[in-house]
PDB file of N, CA and C in Angstrom:
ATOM      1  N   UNK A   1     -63.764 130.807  20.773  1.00  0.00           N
ATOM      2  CA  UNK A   1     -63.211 131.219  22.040  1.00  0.00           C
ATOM      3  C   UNK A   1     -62.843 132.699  22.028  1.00  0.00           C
ATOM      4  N   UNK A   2     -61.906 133.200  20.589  1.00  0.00           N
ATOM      5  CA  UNK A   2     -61.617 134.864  20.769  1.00  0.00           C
ATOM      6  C   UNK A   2     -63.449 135.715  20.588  1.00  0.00           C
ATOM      7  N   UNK A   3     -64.005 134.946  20.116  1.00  0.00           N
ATOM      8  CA  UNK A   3     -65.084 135.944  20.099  1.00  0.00           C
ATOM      9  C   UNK A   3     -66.309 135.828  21.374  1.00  0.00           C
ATOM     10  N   UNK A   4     -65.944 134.915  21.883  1.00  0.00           N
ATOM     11  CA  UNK A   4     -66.483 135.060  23.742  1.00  0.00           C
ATOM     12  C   UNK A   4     -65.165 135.929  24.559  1.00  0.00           C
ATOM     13  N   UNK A   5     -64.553 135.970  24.681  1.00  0.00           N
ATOM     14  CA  UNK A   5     -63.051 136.419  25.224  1.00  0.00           C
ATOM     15  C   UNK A   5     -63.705 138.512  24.207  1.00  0.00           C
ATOM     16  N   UNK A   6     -63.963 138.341  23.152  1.00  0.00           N
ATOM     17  CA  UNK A   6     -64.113 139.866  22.763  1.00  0.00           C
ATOM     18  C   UNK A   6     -65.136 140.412  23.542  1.00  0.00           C
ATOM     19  N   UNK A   7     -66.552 139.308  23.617  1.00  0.00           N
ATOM     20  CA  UNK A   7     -67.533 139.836  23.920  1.00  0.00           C
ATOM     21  C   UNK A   7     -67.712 139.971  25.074  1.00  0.00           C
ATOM     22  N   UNK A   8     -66.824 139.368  26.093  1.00  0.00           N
ATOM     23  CA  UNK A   8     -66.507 139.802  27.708  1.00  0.00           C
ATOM     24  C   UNK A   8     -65.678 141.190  27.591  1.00  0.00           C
ATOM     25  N   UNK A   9     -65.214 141.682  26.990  1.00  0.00           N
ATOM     26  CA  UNK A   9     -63.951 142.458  26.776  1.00  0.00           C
ATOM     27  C   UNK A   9     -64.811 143.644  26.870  1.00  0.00           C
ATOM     28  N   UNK A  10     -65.700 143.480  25.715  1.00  0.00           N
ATOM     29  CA  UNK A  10     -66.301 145.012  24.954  1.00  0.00           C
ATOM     30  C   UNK A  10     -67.529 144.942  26.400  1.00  0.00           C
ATOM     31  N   UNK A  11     -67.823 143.819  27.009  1.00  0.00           N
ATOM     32  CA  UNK A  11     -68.901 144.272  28.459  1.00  0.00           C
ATOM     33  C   UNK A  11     -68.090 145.115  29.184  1.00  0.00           C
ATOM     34  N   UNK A  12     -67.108 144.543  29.760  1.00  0.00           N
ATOM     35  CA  UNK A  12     -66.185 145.376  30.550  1.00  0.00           C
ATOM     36  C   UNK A  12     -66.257 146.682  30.231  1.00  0.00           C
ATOM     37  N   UNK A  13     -65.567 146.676  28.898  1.00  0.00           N
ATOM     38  CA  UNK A  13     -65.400 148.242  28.707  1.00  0.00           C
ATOM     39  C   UNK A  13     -66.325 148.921  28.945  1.00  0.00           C
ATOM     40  N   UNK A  14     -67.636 148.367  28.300  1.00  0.00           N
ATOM     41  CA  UNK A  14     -69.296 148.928  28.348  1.00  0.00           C
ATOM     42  C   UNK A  14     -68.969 149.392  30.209  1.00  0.00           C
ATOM     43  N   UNK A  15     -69.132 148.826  30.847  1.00  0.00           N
ATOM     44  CA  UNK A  15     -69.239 148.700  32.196  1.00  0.00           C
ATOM     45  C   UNK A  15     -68.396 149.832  32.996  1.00  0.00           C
ATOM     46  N   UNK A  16     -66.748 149.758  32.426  1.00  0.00           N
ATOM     47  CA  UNK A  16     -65.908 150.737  32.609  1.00  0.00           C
ATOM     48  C   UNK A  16     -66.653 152.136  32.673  1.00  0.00           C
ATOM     49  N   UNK A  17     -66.910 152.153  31.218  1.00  0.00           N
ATOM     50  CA  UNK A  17     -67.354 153.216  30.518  1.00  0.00           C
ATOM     51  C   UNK A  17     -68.808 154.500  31.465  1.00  0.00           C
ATOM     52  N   UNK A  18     -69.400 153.170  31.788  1.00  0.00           N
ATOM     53  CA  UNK A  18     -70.295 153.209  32.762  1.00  0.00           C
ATOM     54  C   UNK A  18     -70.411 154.201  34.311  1.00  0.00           C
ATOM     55  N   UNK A  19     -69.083 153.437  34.469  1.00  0.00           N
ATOM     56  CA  UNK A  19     -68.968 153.505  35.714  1.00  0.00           C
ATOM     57  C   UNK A  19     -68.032 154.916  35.870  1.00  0.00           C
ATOM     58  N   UNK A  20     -67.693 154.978  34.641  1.00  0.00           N
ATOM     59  CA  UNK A  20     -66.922 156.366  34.713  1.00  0.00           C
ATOM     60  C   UNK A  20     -67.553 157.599  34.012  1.00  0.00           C
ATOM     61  N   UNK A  21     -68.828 157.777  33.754  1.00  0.00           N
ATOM     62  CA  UNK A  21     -69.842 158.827  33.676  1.00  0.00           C
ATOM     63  C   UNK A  21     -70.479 158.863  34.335  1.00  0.00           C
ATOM     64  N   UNK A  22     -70.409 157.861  35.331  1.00  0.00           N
ATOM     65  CA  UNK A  22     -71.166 158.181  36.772  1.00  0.00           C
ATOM     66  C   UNK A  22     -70.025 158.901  38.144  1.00  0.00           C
ATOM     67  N   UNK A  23     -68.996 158.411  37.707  1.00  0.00           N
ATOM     68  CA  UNK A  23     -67.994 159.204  38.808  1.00  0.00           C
ATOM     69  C   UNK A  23     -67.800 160.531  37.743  1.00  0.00           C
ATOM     70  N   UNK A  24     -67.809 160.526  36.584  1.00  0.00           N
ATOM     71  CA  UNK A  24     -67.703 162.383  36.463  1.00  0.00           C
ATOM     72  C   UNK A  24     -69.014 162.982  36.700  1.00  0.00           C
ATOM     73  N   UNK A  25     -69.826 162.083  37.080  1.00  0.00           N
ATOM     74  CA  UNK A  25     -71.019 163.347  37.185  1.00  0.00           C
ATOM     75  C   UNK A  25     -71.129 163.724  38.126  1.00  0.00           C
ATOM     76  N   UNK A  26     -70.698 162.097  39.591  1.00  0.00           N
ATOM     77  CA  UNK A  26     -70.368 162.903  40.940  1.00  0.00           C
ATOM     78  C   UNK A  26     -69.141 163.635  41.209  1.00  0.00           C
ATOM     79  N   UNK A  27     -68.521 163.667  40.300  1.00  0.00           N
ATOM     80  CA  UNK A  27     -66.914 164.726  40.671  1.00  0.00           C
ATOM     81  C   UNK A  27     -67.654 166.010  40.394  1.00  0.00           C
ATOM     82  N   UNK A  28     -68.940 166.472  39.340  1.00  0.00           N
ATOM     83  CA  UNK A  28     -68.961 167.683  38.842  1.00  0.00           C
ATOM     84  C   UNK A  28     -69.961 168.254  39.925  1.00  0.00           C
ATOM     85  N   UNK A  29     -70.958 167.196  40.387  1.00  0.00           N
ATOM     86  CA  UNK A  29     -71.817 167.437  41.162  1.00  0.00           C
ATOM     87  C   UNK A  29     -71.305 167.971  42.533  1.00  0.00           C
ATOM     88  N   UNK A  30     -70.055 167.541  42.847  1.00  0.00           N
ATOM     89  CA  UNK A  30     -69.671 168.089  44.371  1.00  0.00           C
ATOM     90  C   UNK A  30     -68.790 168.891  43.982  1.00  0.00           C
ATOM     91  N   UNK A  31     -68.080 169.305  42.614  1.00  0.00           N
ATOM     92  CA  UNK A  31     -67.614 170.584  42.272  1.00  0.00           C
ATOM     93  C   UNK A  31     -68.419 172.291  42.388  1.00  0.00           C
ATOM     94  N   UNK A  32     -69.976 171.340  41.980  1.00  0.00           N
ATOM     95  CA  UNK A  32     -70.971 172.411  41.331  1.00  0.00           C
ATOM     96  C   UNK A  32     -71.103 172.621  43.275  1.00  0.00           C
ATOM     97  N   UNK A  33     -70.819 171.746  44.311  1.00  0.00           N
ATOM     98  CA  UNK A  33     -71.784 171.948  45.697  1.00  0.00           C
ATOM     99  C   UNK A  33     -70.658 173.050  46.344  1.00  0.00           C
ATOM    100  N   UNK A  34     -69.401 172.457  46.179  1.00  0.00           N
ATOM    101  CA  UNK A  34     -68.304 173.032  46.700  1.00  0.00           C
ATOM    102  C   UNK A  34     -68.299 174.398  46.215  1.00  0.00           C
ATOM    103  N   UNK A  35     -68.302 174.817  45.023  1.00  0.00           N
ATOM    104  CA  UNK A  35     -68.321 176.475  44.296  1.00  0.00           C
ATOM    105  C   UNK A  35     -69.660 177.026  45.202  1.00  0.00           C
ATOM    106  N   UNK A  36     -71.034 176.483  45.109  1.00  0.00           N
ATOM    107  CA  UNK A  36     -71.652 177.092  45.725  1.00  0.00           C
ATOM    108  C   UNK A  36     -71.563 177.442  47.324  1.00  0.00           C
ATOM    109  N   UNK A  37     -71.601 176.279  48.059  1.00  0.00           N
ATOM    110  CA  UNK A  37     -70.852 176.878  49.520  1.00  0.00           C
ATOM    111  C   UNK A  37     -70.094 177.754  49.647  1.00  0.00           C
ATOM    112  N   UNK A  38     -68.670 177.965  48.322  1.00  0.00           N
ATOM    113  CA  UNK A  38     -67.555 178.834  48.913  1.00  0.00           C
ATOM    114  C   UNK A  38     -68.232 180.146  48.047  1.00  0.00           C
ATOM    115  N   UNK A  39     -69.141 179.870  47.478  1.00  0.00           N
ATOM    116  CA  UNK A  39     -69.937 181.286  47.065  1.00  0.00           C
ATOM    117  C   UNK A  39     -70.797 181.809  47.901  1.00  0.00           C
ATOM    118  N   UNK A  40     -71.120 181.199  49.055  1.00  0.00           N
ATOM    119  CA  UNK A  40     -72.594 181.716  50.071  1.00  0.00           C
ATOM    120  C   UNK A  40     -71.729 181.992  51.224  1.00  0.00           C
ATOM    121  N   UNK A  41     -70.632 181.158  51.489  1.00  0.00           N
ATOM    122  CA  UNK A  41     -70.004 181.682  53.186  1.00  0.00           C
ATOM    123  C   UNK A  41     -68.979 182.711  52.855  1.00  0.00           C
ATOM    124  N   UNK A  42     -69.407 183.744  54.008  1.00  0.00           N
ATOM    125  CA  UNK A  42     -68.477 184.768  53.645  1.00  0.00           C
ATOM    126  C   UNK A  42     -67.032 184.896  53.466  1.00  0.00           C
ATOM    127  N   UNK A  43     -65.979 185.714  53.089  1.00  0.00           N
ATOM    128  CA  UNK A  43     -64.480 185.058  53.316  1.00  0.00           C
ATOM    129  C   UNK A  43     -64.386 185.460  54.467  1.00  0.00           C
ATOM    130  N   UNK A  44     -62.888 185.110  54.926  1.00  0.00           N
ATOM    131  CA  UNK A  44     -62.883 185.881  55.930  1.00  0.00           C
ATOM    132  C   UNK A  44     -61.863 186.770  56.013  1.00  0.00           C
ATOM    133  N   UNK A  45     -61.651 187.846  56.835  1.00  0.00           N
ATOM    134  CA  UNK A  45     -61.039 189.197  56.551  1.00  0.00           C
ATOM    135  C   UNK A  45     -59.678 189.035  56.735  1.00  0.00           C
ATOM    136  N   UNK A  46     -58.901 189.137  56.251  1.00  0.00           N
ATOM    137  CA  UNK A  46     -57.503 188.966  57.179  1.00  0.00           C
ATOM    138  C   UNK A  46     -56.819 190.900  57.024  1.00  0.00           C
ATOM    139  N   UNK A  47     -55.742 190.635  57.559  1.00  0.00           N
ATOM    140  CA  UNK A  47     -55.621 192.046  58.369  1.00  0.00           C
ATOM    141  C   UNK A  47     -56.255 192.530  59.370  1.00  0.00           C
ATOM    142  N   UNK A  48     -55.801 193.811  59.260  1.00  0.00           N
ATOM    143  CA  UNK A  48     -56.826 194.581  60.608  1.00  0.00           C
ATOM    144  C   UNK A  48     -58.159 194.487  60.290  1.00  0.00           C
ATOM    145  N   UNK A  49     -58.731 194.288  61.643  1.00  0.00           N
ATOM    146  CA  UNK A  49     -60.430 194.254  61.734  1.00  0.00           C
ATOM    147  C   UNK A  49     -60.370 195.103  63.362  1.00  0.00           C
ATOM    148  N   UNK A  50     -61.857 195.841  63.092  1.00  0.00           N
ATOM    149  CA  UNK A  50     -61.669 196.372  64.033  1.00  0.00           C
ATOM    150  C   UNK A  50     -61.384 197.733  63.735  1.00  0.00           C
ATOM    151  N   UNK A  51     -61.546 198.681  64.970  1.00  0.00           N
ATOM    152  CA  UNK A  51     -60.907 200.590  64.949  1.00  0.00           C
ATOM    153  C   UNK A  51     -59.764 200.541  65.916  1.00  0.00           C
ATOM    154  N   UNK A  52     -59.300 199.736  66.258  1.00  0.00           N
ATOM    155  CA  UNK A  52     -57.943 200.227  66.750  1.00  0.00           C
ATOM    156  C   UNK A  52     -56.848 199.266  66.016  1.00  0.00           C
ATOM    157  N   UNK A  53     -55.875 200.279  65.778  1.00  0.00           N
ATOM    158  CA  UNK A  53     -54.826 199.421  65.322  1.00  0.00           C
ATOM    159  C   UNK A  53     -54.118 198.896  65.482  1.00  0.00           C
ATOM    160  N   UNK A  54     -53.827 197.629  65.258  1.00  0.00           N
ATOM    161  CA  UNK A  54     -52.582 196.604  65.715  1.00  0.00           C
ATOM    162  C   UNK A  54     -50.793 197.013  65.833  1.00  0.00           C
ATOM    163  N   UNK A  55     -50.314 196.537  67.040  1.00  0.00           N
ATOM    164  CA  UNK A  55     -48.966 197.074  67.080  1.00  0.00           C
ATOM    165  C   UNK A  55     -48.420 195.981  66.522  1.00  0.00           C
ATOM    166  N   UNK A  56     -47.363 196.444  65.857  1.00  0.00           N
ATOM    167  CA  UNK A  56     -45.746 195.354  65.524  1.00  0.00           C
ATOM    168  C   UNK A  56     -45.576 194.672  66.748  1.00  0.00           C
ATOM    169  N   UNK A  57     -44.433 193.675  66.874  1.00  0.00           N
ATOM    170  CA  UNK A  57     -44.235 192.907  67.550  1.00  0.00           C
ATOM    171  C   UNK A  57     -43.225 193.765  68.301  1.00  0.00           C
ATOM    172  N   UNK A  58     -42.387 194.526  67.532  1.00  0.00           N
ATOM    173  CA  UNK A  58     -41.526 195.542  68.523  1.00  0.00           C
ATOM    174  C   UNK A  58     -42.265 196.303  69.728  1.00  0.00           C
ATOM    175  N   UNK A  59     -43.735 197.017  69.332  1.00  0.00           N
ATOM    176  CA  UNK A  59     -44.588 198.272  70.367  1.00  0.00           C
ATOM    177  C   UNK A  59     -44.957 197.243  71.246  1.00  0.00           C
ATOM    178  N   UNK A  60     -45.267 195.794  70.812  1.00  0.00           N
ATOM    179  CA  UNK A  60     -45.795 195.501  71.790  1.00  0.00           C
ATOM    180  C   UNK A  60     -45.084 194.834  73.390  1.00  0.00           C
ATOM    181  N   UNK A  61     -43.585 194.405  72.301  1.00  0.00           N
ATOM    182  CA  UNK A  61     -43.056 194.223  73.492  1.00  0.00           C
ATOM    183  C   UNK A  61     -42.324 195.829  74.211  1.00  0.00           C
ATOM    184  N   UNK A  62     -42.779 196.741  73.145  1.00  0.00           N
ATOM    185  CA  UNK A  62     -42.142 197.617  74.330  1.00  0.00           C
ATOM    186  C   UNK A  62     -42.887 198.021  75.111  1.00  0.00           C
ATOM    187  N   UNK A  63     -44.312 197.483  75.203  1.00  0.00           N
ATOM    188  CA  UNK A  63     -45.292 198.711  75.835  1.00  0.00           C
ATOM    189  C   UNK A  63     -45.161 197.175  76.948  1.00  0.00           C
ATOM    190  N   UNK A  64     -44.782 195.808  76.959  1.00  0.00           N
ATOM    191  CA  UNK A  64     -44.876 194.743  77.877  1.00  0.00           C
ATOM    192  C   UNK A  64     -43.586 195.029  78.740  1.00  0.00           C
ATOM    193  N   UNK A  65     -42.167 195.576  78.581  1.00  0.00           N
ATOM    194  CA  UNK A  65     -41.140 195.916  79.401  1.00  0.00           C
ATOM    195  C   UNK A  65     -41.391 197.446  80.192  1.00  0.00           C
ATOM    196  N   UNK A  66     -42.377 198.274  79.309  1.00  0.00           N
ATOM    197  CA  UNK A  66     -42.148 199.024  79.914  1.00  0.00           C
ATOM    198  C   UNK A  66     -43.108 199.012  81.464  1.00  0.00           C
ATOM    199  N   UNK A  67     -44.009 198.629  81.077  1.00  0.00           N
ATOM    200  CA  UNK A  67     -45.046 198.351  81.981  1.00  0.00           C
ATOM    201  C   UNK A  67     -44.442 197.521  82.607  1.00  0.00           C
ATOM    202  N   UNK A  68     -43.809 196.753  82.904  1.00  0.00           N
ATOM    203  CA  UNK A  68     -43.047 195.861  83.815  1.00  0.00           C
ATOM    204  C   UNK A  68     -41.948 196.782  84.477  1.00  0.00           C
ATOM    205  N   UNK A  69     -41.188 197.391  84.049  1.00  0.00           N
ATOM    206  CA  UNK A  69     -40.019 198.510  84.644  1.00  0.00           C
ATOM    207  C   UNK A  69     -40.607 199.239  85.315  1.00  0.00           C
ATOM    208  N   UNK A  70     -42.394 199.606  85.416  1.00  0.00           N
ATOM    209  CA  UNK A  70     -43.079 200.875  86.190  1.00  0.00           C
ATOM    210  C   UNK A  70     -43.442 200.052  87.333  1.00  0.00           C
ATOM    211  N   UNK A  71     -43.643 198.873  87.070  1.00  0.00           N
ATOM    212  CA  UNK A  71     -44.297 197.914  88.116  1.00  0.00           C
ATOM    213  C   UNK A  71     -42.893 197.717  89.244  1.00  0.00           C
ATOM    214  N   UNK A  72     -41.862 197.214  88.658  1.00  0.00           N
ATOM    215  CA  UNK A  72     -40.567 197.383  89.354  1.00  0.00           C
ATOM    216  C   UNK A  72     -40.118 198.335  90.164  1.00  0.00           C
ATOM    217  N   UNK A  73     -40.545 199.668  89.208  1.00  0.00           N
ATOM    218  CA  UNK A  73     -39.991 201.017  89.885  1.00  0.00           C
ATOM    219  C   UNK A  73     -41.437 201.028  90.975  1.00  0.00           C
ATOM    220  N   UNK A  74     -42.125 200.986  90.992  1.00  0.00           N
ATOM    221  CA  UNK A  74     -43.074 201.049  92.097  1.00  0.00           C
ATOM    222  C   UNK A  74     -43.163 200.226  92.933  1.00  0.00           C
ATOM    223  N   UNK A  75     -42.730 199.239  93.059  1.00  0.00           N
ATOM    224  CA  UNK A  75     -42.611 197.724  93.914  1.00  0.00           C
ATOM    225  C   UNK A  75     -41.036 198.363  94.797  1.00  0.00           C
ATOM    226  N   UNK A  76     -40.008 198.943  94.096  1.00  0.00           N
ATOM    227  CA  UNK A  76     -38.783 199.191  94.826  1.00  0.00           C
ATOM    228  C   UNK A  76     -38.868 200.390  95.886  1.00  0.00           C
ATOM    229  N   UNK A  77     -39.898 201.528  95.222  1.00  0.00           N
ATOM    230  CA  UNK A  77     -39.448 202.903  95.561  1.00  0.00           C
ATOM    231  C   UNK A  77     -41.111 203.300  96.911  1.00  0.00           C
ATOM    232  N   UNK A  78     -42.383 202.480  96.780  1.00  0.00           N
ATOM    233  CA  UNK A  78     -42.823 202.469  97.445  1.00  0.00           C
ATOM    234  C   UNK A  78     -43.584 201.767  98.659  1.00  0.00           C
ATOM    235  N   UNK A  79     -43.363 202.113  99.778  1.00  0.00           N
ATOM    236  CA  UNK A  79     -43.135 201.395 100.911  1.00  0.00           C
ATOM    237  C   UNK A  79     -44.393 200.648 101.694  1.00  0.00           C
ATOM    238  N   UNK A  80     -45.498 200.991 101.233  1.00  0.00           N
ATOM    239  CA  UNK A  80     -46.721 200.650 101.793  1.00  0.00           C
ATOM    240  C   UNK A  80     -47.122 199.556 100.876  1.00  0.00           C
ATOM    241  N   UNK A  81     -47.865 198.596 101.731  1.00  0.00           N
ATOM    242  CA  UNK A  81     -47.834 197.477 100.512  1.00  0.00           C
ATOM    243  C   UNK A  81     -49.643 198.251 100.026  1.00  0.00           C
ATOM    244  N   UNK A  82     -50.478 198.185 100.461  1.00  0.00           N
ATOM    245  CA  UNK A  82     -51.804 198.168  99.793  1.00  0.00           C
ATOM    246  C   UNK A  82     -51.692 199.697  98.763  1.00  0.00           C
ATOM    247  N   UNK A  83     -50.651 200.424  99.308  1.00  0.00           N
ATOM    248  CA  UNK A  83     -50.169 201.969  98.020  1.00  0.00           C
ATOM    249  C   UNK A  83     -49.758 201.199  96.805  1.00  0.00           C
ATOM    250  N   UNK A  84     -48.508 200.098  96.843  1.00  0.00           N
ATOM    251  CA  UNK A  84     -48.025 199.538  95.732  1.00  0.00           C
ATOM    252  C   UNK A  84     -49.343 198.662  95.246  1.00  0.00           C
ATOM    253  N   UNK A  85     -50.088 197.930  95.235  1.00  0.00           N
ATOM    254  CA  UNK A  85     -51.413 197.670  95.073  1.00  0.00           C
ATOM    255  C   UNK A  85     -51.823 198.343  94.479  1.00  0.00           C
ATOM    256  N   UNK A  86     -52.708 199.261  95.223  1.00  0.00           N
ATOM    257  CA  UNK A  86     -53.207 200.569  93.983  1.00  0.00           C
ATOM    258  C   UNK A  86     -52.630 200.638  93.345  1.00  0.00           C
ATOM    259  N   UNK A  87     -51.522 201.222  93.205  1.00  0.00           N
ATOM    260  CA  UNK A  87     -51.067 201.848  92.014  1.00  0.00           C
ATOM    261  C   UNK A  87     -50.545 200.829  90.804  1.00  0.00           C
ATOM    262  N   UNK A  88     -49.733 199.735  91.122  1.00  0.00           N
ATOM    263  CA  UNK A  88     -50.257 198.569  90.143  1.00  0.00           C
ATOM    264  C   UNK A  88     -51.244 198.539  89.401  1.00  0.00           C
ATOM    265  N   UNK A  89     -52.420 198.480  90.076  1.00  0.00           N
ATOM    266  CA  UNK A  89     -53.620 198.363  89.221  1.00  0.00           C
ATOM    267  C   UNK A  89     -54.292 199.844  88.817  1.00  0.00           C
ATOM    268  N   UNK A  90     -53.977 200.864  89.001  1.00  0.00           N
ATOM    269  CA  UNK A  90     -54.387 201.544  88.362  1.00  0.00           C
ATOM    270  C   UNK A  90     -53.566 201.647  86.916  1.00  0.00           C
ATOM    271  N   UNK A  91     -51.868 201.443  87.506  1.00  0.00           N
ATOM    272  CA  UNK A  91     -51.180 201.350  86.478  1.00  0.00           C
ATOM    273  C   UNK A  91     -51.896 200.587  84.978  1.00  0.00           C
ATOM    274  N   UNK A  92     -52.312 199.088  85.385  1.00  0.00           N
ATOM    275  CA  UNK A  92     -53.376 198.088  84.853  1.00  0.00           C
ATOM    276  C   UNK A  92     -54.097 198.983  84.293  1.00  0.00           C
ATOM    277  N   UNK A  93     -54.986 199.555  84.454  1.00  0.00           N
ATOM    278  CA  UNK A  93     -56.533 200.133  83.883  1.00  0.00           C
ATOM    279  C   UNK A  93     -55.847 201.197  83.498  1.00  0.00           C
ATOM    280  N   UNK A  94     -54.415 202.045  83.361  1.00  0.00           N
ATOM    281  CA  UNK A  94     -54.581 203.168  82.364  1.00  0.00           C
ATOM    282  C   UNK A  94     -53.743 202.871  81.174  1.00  0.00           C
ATOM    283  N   UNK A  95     -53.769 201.408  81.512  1.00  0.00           N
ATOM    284  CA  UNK A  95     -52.305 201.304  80.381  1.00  0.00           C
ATOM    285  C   UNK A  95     -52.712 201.412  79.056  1.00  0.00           C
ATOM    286  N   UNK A  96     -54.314 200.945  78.555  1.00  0.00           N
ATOM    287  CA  UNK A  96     -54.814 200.953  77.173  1.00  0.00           C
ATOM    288  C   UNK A  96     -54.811 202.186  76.932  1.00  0.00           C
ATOM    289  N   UNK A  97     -55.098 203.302  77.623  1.00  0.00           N
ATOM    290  CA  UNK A  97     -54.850 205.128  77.171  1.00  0.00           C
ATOM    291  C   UNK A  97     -53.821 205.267  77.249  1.00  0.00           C
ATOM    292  N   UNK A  98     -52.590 204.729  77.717  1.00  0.00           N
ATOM    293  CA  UNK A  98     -51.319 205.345  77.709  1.00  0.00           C
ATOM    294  C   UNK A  98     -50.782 204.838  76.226  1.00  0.00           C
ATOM    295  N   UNK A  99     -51.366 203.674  76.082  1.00  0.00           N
ATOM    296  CA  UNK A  99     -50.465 203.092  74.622  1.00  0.00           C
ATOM    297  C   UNK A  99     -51.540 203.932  73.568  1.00  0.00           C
ATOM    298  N   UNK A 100     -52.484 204.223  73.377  1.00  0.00           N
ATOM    299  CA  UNK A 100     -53.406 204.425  72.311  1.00  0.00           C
ATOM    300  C   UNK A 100     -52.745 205.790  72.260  1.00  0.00           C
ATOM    301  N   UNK A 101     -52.665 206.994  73.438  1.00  0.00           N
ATOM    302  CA  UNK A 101     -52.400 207.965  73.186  1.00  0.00           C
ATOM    303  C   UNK A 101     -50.805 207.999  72.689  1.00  0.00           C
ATOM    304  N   UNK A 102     -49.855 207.175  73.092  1.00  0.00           N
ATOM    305  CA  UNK A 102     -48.699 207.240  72.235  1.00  0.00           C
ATOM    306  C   UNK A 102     -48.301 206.384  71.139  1.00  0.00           C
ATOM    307  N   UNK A 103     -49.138 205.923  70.877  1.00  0.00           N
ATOM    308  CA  UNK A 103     -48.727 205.130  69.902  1.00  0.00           C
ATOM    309  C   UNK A 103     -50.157 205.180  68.677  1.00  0.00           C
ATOM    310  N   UNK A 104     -50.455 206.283  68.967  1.00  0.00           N
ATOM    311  CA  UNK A 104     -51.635 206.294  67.608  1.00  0.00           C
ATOM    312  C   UNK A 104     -50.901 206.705  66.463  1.00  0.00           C
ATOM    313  N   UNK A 105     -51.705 206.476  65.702  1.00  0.00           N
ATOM    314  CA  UNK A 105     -51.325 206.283  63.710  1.00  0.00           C
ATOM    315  C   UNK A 105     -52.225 206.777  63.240  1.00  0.00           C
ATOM    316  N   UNK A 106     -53.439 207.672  64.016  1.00  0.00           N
ATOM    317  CA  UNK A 106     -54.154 208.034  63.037  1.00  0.00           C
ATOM    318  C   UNK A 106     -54.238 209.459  62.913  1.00  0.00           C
ATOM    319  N   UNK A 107     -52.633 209.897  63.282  1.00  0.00           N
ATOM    320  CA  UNK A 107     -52.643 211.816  63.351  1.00  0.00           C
ATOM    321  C   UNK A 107     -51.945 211.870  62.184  1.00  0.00           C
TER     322      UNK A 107
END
């Protein structure tokens, strides 16, 4: 009886044994796939990307109040509505030269 009881024992193990040089070969095999993918896709950049440079969270909310205080001061002080219009939106379209020219970093 112990030597049927061994010889089931030592199958198992056989079998174990088995079954676990086949899961390290697929652990190495999707190790070997994984290194290569993260070797072919590019990283990706963090920081600035791009030629213009990013403001702090301070420039940006100051360049968002201030532009709101011009919009205010022009909404209070002028009387024509399609004048306050214009000038809103021109305000709009010069605001990227107004911040680049004061707030550049690359003088």
């Amino acid at each position: 009886m112990s030597k049927e009881r061994a010889r089931r024992r030592a199958a198992r193990e056989a079998e174990a044994a088995r079954e676990r040089v086949v899961r390290e070969r697929r652990a190495a095999r999707r190790a070997r796939r994984r290194a290569l993918v993260r070797r072919m896709t590019p990283s990706l950049r963090r920081g600035r990307t791009g030629r213009l440079p990013r403001h702090s969270r301070g420039e940006r909310a100051a360049i968002v109040l201030l532009t709101l205080v011009a919009m205010v001061l022009i909404w209070s002080f002028v009387d024509d509505l399609a004048l306050r219009i214009a000038l809103v939106v021109l305000l709009l379209l010069v605001l990227p030269a107004i911040v680049v020219i004061a707030l550049d970093r690359r003088t």
